[in-house]
C-alpha atoms as a PDB file:
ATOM      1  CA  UNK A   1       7.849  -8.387  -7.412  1.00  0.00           C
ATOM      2  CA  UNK A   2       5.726  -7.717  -4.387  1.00  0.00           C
ATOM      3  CA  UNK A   3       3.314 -10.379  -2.473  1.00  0.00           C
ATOM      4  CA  UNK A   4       0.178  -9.547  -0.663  1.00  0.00           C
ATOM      5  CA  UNK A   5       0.999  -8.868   3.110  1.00  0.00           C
ATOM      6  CA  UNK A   6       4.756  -7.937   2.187  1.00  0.00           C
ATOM      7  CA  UNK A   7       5.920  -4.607   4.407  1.00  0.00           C
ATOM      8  CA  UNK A   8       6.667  -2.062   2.175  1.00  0.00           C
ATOM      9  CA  UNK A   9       7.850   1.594   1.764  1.00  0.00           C
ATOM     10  CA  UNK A  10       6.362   4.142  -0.505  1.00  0.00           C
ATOM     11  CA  UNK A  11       9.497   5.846  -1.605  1.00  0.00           C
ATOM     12  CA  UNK A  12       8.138   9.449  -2.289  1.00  0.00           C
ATOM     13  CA  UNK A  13       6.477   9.842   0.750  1.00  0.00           C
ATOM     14  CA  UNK A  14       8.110   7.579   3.159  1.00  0.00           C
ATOM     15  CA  UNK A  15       4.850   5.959   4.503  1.00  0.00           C
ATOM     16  CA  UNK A  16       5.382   2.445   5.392  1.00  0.00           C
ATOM     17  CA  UNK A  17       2.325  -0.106   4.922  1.00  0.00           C
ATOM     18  CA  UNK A  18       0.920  -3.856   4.275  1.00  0.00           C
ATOM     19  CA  UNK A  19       0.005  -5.077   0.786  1.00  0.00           C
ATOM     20  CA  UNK A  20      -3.386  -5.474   1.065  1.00  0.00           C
ATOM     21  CA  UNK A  21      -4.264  -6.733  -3.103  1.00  0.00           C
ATOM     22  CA  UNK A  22      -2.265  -6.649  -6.281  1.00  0.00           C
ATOM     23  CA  UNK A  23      -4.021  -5.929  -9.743  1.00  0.00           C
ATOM     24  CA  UNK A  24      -3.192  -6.403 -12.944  1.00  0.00           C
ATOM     25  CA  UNK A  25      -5.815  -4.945 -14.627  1.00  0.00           C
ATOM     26  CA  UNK A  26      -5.157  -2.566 -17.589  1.00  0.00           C
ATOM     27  CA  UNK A  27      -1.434  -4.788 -18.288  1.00  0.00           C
ATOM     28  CA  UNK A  28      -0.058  -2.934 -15.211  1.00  0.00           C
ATOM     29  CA  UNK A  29       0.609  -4.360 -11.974  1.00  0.00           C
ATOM     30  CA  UNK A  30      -0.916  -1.977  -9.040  1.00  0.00           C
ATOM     31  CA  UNK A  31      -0.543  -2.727  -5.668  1.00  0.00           C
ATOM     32  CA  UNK A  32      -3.138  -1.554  -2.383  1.00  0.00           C
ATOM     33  CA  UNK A  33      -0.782  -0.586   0.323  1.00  0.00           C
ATOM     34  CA  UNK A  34      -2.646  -0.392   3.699  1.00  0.00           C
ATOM     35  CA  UNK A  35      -1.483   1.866   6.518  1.00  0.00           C
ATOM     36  CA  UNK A  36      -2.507   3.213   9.941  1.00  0.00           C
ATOM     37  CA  UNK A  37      -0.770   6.810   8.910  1.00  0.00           C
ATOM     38  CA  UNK A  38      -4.112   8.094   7.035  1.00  0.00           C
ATOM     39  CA  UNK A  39      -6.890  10.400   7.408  1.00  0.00           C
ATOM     40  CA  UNK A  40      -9.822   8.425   7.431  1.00  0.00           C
ATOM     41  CA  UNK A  41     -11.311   6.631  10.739  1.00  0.00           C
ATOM     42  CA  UNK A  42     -11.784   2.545   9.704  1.00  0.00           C
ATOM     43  CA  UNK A  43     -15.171   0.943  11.435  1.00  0.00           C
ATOM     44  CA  UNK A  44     -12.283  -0.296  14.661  1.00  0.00           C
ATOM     45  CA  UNK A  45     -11.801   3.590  15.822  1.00  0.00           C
ATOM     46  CA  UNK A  46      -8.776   3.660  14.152  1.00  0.00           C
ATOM     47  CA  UNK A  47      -6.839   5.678  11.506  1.00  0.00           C
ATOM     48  CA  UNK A  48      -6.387   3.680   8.117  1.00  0.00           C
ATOM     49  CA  UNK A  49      -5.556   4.530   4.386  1.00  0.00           C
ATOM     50  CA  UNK A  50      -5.340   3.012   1.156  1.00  0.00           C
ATOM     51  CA  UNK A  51      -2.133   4.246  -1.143  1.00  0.00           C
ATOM     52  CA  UNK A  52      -2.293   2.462  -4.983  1.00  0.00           C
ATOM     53  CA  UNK A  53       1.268   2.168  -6.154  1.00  0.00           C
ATOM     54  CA  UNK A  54       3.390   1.156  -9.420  1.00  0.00           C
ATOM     55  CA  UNK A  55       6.012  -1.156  -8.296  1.00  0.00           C
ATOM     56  CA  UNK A  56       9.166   0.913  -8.793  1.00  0.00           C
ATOM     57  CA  UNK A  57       7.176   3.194  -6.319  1.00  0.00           C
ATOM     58  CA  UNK A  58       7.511   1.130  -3.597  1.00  0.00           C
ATOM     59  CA  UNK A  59      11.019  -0.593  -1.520  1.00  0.00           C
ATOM     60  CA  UNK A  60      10.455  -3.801   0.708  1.00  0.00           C
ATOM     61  CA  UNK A  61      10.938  -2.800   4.263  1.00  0.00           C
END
């Protein structure tokens, strides 16, 4: 089990990021992983993305 502002690792893709909320809605736990990797420009200038992840998709860095 994750906790919010754990490092973690997305396995598949290898992006590394911050939990940034957990959910268990739907009787499945999903986690926000925030990174500085992504595509889209956050209100600072800077590059940020949002990844939603099971989590046996993600390794504690």
């Amino acid at each position: 089990m994750f906790r919010l502002d754990d490092t973690v690792r997305i396995k598949k893709t290898g992006v590394i990021g911050t939990i940034s909320d957990i959910s268990g809605a739907g009787g499945e736990t999903t986690y926000v992983i925030d990174t500085d990797t992504g595509d889209d420009e956050d209100d600072f200038g800077g590059m940020a993305a949002l990844y939603y992840c099971r989590e046996d998709e993600l390794e504690k860095v």
